[in-house]
PDB file of N, CA and C in Angstrom:
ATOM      1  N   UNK A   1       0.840  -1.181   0.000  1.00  0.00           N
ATOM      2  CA  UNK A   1       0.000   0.000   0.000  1.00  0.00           C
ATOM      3  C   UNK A   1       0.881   1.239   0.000  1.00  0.00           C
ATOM      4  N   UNK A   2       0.486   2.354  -0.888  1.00  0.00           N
ATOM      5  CA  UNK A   2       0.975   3.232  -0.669  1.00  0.00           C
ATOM      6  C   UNK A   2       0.342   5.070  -1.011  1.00  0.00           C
ATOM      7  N   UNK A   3       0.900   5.973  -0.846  1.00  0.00           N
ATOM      8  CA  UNK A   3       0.083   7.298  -0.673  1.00  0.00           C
ATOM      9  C   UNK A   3      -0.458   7.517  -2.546  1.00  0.00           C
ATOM     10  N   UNK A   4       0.440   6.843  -3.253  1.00  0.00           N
ATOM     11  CA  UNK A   4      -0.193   6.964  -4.918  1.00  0.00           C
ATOM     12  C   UNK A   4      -1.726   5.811  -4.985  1.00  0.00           C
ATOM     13  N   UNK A   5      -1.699   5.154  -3.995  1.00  0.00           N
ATOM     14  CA  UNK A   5      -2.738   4.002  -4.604  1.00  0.00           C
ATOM     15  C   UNK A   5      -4.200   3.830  -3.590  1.00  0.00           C
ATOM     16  N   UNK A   6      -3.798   4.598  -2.340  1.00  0.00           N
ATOM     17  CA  UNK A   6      -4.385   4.326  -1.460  1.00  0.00           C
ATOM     18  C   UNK A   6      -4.404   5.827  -0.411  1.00  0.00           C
ATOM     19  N   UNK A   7      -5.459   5.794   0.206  1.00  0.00           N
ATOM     20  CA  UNK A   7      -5.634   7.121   1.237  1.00  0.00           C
ATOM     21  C   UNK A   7      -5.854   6.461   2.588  1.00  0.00           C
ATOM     22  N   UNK A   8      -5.405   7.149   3.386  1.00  0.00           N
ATOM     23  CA  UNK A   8      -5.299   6.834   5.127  1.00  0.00           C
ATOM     24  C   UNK A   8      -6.011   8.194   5.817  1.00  0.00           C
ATOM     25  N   UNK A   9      -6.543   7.105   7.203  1.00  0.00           N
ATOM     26  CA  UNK A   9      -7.003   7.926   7.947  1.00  0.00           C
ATOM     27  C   UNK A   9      -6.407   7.754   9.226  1.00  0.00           C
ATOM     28  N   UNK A  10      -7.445   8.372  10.199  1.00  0.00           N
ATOM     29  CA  UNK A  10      -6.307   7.737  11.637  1.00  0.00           C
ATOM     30  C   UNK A  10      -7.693   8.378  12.336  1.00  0.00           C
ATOM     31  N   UNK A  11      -8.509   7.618  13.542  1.00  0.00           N
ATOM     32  CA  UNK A  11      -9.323   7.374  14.460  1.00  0.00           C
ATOM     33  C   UNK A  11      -8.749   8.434  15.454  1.00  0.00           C
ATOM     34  N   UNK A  12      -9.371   9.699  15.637  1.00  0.00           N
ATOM     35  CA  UNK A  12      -8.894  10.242  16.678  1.00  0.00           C
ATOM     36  C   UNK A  12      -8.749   9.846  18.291  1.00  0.00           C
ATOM     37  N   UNK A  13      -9.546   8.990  18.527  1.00  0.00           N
ATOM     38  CA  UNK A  13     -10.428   8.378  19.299  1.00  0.00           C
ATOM     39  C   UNK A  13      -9.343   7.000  20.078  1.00  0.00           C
ATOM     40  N   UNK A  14      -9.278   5.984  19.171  1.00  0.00           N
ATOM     41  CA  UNK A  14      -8.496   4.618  19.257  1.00  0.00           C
ATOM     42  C   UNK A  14      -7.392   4.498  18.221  1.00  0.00           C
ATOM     43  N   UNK A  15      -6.802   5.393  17.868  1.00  0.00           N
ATOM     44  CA  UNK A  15      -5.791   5.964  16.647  1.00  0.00           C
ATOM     45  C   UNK A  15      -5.362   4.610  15.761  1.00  0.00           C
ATOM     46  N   UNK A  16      -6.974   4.092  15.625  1.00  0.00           N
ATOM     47  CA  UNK A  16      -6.608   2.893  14.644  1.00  0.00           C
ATOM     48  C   UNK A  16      -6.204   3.763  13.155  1.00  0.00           C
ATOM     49  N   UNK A  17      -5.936   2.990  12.068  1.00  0.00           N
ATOM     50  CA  UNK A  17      -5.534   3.471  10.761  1.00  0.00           C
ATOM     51  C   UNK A  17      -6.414   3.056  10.411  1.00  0.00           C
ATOM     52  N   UNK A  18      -7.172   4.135   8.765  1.00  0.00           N
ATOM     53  CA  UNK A  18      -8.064   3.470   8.244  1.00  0.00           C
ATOM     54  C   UNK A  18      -7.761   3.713   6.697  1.00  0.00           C
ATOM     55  N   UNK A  19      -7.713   2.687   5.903  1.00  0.00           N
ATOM     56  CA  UNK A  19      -7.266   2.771   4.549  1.00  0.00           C
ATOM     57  C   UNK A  19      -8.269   2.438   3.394  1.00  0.00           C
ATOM     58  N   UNK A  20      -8.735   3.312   2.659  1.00  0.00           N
ATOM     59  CA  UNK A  20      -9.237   2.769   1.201  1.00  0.00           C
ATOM     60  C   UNK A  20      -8.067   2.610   0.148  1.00  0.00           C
ATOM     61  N   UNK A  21      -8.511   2.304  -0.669  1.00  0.00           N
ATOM     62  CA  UNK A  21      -7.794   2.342  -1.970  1.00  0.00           C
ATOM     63  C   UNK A  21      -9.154   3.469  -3.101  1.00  0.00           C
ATOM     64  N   UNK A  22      -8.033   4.202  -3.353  1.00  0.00           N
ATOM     65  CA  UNK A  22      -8.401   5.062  -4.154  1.00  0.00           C
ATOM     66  C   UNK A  22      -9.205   5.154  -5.381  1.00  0.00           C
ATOM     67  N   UNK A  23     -10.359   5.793  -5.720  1.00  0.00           N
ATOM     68  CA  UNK A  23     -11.386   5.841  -6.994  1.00  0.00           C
ATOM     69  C   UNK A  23     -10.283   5.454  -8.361  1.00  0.00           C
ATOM     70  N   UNK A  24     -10.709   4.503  -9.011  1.00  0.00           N
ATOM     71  CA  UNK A  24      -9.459   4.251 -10.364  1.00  0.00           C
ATOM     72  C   UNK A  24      -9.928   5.550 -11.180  1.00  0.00           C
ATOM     73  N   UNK A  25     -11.261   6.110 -11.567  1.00  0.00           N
ATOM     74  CA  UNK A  25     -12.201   6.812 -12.887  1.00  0.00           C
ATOM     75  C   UNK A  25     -10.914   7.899 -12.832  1.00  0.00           C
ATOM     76  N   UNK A  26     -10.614   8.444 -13.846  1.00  0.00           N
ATOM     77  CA  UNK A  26      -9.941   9.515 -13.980  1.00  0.00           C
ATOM     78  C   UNK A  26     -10.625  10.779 -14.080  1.00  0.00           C
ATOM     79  N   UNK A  27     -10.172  12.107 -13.712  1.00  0.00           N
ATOM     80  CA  UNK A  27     -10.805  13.354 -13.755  1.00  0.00           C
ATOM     81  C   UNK A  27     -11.175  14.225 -12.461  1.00  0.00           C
ATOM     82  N   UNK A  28     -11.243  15.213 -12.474  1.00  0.00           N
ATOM     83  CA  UNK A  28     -11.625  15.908 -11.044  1.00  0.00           C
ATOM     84  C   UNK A  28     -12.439  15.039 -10.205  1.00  0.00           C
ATOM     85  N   UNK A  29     -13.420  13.870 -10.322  1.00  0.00           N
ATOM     86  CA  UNK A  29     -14.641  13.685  -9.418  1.00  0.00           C
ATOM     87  C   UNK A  29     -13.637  12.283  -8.977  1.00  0.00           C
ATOM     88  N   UNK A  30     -12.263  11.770  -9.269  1.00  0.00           N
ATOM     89  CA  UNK A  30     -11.990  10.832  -8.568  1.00  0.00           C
ATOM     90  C   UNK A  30     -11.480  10.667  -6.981  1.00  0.00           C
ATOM     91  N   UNK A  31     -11.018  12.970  -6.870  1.00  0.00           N
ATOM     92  CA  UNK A  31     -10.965  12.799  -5.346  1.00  0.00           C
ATOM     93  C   UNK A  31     -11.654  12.608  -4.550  1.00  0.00           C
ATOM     94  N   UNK A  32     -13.002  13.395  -5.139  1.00  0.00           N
ATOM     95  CA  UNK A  32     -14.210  13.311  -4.086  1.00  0.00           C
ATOM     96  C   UNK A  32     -14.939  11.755  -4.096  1.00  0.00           C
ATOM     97  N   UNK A  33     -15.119  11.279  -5.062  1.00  0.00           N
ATOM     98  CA  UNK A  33     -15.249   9.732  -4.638  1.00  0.00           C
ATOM     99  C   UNK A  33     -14.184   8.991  -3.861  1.00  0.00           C
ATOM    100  N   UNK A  34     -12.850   9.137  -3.794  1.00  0.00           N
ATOM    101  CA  UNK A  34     -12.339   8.771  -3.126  1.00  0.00           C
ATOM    102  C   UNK A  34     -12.696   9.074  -1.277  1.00  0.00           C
ATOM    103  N   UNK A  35     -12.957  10.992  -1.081  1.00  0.00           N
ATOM    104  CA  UNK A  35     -13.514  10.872  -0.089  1.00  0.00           C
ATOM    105  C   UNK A  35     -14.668  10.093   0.459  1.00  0.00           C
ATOM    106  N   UNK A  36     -15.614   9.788   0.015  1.00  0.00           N
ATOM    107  CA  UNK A  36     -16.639   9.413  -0.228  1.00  0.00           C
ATOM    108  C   UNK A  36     -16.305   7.942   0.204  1.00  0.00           C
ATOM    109  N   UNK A  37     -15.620   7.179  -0.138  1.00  0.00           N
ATOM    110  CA  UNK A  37     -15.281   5.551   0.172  1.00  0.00           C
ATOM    111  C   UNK A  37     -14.530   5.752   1.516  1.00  0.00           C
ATOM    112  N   UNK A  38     -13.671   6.963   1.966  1.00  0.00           N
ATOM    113  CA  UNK A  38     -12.933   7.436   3.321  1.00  0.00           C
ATOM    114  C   UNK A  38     -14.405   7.575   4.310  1.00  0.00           C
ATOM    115  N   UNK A  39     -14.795   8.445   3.587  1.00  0.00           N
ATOM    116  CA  UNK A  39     -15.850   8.876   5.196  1.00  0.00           C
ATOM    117  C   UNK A  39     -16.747   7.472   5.695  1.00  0.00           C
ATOM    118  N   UNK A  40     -16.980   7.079   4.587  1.00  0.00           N
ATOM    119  CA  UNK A  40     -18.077   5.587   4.446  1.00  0.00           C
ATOM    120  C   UNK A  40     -17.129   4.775   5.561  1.00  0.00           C
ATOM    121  N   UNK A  41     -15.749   4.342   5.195  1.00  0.00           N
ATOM    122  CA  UNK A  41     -14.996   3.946   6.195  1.00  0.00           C
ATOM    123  C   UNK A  41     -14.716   4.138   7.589  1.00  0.00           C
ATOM    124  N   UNK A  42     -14.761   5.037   7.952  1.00  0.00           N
ATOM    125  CA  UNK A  42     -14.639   6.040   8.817  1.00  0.00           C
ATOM    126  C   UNK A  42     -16.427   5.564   9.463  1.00  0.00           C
ATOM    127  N   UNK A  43     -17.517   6.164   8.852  1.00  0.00           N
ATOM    128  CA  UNK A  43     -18.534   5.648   9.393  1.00  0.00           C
ATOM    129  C   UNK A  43     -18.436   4.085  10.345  1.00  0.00           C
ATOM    130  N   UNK A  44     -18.863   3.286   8.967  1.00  0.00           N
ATOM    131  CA  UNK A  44     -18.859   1.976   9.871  1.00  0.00           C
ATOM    132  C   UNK A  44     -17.482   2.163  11.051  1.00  0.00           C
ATOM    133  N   UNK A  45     -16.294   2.040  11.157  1.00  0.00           N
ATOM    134  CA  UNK A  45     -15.823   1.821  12.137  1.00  0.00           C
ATOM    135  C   UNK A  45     -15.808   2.695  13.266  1.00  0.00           C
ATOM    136  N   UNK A  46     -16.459   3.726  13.431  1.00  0.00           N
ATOM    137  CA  UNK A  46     -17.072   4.296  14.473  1.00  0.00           C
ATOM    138  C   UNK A  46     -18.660   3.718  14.804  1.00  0.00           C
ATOM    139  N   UNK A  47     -19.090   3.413  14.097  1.00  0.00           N
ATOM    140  CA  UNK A  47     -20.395   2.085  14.113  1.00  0.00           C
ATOM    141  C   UNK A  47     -19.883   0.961  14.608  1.00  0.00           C
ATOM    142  N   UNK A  48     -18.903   0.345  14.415  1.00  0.00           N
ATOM    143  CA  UNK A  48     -18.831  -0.713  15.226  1.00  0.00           C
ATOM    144  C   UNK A  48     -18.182  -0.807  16.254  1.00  0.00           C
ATOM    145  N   UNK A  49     -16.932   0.197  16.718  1.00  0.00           N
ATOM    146  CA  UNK A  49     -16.265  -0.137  17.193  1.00  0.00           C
ATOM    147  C   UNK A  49     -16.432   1.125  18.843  1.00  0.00           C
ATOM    148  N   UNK A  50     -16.990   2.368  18.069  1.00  0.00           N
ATOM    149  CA  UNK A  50     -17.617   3.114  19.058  1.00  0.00           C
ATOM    150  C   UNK A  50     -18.957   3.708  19.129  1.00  0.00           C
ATOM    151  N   UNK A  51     -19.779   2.537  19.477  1.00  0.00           N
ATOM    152  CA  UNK A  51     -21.017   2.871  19.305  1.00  0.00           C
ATOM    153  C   UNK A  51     -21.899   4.386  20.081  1.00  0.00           C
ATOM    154  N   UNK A  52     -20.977   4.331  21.210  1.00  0.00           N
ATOM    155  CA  UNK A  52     -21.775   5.478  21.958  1.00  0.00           C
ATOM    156  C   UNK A  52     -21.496   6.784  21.354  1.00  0.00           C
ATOM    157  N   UNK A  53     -20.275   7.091  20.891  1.00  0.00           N
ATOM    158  CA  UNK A  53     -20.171   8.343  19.591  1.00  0.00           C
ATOM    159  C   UNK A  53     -20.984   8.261  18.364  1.00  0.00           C
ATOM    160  N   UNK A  54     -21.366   6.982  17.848  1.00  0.00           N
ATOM    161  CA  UNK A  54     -22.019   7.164  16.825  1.00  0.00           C
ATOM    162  C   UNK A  54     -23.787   7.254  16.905  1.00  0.00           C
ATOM    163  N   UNK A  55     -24.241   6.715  17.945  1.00  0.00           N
ATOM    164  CA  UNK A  55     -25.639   7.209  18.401  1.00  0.00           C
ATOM    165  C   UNK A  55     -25.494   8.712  18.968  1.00  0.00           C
ATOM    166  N   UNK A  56     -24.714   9.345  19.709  1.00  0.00           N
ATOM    167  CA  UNK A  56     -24.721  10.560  19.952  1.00  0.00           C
ATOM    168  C   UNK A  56     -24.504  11.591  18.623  1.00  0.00           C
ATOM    169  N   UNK A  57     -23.651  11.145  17.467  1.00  0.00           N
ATOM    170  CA  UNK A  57     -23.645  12.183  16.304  1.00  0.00           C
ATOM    171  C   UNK A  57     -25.048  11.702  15.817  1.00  0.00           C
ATOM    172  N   UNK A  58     -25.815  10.497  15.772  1.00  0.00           N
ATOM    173  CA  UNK A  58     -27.014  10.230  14.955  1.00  0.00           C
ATOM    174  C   UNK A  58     -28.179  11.044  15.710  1.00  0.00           C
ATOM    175  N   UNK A  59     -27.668  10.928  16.801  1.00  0.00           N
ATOM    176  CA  UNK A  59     -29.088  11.896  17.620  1.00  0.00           C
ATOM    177  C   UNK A  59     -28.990  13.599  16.939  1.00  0.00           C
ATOM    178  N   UNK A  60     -27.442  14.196  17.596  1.00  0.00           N
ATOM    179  CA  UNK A  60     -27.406  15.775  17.004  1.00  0.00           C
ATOM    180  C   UNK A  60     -27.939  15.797  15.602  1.00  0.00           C
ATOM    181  N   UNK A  61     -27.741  14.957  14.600  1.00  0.00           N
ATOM    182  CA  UNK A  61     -28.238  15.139  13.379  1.00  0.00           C
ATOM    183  C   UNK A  61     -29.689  15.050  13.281  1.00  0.00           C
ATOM    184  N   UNK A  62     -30.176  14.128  13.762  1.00  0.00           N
ATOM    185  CA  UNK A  62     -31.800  14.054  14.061  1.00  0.00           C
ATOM    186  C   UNK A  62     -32.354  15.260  14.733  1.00  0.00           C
ATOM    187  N   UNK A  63     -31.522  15.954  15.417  1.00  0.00           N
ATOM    188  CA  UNK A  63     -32.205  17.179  16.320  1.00  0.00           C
ATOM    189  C   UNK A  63     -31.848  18.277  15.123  1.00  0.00           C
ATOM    190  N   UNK A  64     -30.385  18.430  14.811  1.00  0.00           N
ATOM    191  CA  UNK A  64     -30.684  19.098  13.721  1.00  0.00           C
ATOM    192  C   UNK A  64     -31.625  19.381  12.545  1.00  0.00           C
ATOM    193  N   UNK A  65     -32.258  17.953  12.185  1.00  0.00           N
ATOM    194  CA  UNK A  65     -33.359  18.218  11.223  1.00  0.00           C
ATOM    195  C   UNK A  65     -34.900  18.742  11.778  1.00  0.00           C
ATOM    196  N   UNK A  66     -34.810  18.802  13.337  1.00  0.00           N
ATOM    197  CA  UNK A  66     -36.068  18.684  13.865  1.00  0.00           C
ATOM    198  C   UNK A  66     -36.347  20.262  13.930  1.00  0.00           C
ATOM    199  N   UNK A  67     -35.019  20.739  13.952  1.00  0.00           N
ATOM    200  CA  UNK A  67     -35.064  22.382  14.387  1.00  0.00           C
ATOM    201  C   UNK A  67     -35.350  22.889  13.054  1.00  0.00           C
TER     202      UNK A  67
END
């Protein structure tokens, strides 16, 4: 793995690493899909691994839409 083929993250939380491999499509929209497969990542493993942060951001967002 490396920074040409693949993007990293890091868990502020349990400073696990979190790695996709990067959108292949060529053109401006391959960074933002690349984000896009990062945050998704990033989701689930705060879904599984810290559930009580991830019901507390699902609640603020739910209150956010309520306001």
């Amino acid at each position: 793995m490396d920074r040409a083929s693949h993007r990293f993250g890091k868990c502020s939380q349990c400073k696990e690493i979190i790695c996709v491999e990067k959108a292949v499509a060529d053109g401006p929209r391959t960074q933002r899909e690349t984000s896009k497969i990062l945050s998704k990542a990033f989701d689930t493993h705060v879904k599984l691994n810290h559930p009580e942060n991830y019901n507390q951001a699902a609640s603020r967002t739910t209150n956010n839409y309520d306001t």
